[in-house]
Protein backbone atom coordinates (compact mmCIF):
# COMPACT_ATOMS: atom_id res chain seq x y z
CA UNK A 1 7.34 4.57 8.00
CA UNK A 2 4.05 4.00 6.04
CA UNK A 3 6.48 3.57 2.82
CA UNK A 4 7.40 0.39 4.22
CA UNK A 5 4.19 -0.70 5.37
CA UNK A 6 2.62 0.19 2.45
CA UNK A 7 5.00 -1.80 0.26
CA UNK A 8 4.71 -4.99 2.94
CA UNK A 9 0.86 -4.66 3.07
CA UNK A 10 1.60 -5.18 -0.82
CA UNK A 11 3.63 -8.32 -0.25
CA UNK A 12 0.92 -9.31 2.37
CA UNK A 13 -2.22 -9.17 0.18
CA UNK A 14 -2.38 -12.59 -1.15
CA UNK A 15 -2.27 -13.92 2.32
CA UNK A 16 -3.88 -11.33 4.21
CA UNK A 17 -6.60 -9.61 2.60
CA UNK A 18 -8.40 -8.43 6.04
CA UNK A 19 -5.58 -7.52 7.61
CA UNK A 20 -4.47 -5.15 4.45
CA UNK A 21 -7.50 -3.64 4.94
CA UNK A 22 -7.17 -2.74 8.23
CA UNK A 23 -4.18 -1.12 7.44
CA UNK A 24 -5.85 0.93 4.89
CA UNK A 25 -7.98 2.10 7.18
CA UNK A 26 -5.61 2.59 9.57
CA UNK A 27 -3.31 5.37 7.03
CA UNK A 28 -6.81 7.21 5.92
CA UNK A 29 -7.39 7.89 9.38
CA UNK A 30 -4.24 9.40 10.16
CA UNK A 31 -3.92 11.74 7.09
CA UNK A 32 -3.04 15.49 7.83
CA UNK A 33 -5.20 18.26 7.19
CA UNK A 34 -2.89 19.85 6.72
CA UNK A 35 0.53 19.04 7.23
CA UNK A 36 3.39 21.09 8.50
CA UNK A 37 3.92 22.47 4.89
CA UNK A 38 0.41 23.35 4.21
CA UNK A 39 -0.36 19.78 2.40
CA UNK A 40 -3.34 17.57 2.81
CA UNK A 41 -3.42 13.85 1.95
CA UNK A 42 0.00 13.47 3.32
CA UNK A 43 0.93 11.08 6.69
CA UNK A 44 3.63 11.44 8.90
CA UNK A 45 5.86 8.64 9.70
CA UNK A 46 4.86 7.39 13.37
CA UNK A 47 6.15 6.12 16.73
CA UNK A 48 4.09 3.25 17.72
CA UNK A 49 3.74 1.28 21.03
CA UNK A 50 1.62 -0.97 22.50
CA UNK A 51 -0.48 1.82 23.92
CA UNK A 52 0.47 5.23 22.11
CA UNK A 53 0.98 6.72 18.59
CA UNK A 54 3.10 9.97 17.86
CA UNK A 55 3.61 11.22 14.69
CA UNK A 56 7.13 12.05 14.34
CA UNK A 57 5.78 15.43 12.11
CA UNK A 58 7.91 15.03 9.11
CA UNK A 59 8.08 11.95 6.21
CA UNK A 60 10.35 10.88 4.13
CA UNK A 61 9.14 11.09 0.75
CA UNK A 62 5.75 12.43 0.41
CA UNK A 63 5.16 11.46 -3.38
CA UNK A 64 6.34 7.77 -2.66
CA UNK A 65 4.01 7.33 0.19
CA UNK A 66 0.95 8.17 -1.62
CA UNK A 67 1.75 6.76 -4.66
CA UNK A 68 2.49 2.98 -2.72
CA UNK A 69 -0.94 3.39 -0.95
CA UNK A 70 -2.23 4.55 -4.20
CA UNK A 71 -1.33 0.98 -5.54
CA UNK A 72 -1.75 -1.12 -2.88
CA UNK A 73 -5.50 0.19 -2.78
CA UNK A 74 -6.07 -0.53 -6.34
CA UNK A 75 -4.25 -3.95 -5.90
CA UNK A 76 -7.16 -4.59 -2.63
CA UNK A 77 -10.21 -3.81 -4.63
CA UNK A 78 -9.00 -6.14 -7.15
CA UNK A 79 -8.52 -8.57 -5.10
CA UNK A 80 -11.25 -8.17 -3.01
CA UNK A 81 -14.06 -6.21 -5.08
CA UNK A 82 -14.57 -4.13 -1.93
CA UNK A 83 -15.56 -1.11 -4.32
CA UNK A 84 -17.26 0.04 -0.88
CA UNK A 85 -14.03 1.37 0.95
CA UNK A 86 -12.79 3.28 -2.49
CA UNK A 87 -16.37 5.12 -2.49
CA UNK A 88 -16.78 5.86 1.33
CA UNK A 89 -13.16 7.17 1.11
CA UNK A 90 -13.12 8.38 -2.54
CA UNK A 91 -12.29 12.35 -1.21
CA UNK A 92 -9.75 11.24 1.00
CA UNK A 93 -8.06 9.05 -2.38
CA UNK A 94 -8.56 11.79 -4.33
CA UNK A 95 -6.69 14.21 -1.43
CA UNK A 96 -3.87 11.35 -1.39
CA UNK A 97 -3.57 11.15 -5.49
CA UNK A 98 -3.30 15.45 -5.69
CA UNK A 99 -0.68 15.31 -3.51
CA UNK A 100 1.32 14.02 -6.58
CA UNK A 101 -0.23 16.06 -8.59
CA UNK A 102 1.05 19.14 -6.26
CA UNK A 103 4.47 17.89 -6.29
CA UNK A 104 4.34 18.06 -9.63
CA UNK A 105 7.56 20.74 -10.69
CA UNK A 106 7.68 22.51 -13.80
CA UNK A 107 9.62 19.88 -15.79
CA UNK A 108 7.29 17.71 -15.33
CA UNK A 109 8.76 15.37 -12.37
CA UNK A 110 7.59 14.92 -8.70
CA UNK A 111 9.43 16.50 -6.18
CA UNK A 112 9.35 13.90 -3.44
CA UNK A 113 9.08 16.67 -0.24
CA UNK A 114 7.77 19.83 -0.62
CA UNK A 115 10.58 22.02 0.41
CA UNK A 116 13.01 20.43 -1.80
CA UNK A 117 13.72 20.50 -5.59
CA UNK A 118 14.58 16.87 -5.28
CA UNK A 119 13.00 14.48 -7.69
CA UNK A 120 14.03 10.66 -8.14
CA UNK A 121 13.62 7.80 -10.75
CA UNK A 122 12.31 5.59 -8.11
CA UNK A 123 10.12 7.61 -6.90
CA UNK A 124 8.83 8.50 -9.99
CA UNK A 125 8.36 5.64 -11.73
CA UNK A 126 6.33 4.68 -8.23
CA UNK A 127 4.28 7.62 -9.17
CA UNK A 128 3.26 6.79 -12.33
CA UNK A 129 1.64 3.44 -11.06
CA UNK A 130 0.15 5.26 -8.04
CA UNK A 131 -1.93 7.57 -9.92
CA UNK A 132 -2.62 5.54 -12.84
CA UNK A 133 -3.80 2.88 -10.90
CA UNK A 134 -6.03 5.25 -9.18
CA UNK A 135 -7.27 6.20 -12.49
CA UNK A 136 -8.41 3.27 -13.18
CA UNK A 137 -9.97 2.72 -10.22
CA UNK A 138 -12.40 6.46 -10.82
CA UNK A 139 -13.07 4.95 -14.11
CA UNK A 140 -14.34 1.75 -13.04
CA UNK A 141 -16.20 3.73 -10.71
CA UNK A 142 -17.31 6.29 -13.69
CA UNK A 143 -15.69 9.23 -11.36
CA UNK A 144 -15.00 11.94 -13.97
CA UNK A 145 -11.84 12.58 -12.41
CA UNK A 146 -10.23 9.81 -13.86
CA UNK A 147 -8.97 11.10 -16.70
CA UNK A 148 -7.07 14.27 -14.60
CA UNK A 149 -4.49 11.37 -12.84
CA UNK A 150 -4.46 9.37 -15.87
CA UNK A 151 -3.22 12.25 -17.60
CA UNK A 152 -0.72 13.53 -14.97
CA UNK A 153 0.48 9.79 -14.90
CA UNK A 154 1.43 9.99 -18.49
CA UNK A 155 3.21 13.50 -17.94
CA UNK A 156 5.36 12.11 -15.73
CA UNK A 157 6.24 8.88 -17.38
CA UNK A 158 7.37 11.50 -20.44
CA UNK A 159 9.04 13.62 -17.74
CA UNK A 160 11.36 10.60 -16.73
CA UNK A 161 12.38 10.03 -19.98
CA UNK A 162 12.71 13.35 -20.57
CA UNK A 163 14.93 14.69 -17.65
CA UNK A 164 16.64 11.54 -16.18
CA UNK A 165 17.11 9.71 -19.55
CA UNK A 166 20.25 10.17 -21.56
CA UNK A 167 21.06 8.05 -24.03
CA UNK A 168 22.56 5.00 -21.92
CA UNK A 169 23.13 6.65 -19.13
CA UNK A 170 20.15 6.71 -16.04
CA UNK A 171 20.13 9.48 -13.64
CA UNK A 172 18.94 8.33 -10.10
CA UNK A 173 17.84 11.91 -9.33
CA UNK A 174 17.52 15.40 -10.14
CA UNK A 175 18.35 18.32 -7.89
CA UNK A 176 17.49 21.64 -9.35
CA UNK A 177 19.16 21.37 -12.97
CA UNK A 178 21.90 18.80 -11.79
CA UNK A 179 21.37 14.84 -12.54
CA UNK A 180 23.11 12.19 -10.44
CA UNK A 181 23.89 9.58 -13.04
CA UNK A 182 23.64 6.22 -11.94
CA UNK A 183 26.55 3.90 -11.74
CA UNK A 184 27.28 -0.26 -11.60
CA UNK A 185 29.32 -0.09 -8.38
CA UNK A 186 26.76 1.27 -5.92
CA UNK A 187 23.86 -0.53 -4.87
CA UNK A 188 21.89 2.10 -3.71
CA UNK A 189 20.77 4.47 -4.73
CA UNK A 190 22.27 3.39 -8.02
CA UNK A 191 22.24 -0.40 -9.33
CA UNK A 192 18.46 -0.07 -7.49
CA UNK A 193 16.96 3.29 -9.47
CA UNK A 194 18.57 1.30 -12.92
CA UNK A 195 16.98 -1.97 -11.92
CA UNK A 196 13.36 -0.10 -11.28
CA UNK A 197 13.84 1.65 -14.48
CA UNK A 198 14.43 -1.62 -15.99
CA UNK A 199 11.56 -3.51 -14.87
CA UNK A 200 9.50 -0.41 -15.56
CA UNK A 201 10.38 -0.42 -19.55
CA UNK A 202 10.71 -4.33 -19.50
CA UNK A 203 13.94 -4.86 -20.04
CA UNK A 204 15.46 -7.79 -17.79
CA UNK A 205 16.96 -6.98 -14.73
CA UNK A 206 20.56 -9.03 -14.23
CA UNK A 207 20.06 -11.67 -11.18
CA UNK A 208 23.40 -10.53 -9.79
CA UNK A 209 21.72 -7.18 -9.23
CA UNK A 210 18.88 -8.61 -7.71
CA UNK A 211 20.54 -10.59 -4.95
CA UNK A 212 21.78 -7.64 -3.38
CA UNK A 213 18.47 -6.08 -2.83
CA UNK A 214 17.13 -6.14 0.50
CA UNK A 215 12.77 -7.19 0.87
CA UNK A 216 11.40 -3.58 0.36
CA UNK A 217 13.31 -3.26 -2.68
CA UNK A 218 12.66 -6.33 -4.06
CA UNK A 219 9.13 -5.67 -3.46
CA UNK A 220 8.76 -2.08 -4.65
CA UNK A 221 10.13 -3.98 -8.22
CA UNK A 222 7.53 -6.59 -8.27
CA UNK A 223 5.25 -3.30 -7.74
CA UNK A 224 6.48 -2.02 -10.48
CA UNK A 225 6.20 -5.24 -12.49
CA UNK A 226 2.69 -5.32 -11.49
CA UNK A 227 2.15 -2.27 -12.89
CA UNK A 228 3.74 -2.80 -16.12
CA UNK A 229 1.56 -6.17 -16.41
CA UNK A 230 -1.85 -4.04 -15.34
CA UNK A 231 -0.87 -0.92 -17.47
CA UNK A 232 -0.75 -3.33 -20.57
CA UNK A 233 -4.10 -5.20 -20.02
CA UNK A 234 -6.39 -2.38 -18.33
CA UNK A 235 -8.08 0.12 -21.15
């Protein structure tokens, strides 16, 4: 599931800077054009042997796995500098960042499959640092179209507080006009959406919560620290 890969490429970067981007090449060669619902810029998730690689034809989350590749891109070039890869493959970023964009619902959130009115906190918080990384990105690269996913990146963040915001309660998703609210009991979907919320806004997240997070969730929340401490210090 690229979700997971993109989120342990993440974790890998520091180490592994060659090896990331051989995975980056890896997902922009296997994006659709189109997809089984029409969309381009999305991957399937894959089977993968020694010798073979089927695409299973569906994915879990659509928004979530452009929106972690979105990151872990921007996260590479700083890194790396390698502005080369972002502006041989700038089209096929761009195709990856509208795919947000066209998930975009008329409250404002992402849906996170097209054939679903299913949008969730985690997902799009995750958005918001996909495509305003990205933005940043174009505008280091003076690509006009910077300013069209920084500005969808804030109309989401205003969407999530918003829809799934109410007072102190959190809702972990929304399903047509219906909000699951979040409890302290379950871990996930639950105690996880409040804890990425949390680090999101920058408001601690309690260490007894954060033992019982598995890695991918532990690093999706140091993505989204990340992207609090870059969305403070980039212009």
């Amino acid at each position: 599931m690229p979700y997971f890969v993109n989120l342990t490429a993440i974790d890998l970067l520091p180490q592994d800077p060659e090896r990331v981007k051989r995975y980056i090449k890896w997902y922009l060669e296997h994006l659709n054009y189109p997809d089984t619902h029409g969309l381009t810029g999305t991957i399937y998730d894959y089977y993968i042997t020694e010798n073979s690689e089927v695409p299973a034809y569906t994915y879990d989350s659509a928004d979530s796995y452009a929106a972690t590749f979105l990151f872990l891109v921007f996260l590479y070039t700083k890194k790396t500098g390698d502005y080369q890869l972002i502006r041989e493959n700038s089209q096929k970023l761009k195709d990856i960042a509208y795919v947000i964009a066209y998930l975009q619902d008329t409250d404002g959130l992402v849906k996170a499959v097209p054939h679903l009115n299913l949008k969730y906190l985690v997902d799009n918080i995750e958005n918001i640092c996909g495509l305003r990384a990205f933005s940043f990105l174009l505008r280091k690269l003076k690509d006009p179209d910077w300013h069209y996913y920084f500005t969808i990146s804030h109309s989401v963040e205003s969407s999530v507080m918003r829809n799934l915001v109410r007072g102190k309660q959190i809702a972990w998703a929304k399903l047509d006009d219906e909000l699951f609210i979040a409890n302290n009991s379950t871990v996930y979907p639950d105690i996880y959406a409040k804890a990425v919320f949390y680090t999101f806004v920058g408001r601690p997240v309690p260490g007894e919560w954060l033992r019982k997070f598995d890695y991918f969730q532990k690093t999706a929340i140091n993505m989204v620290k990340m992207c609090r401490r870059y969305n403070t210090y980039s212009p």
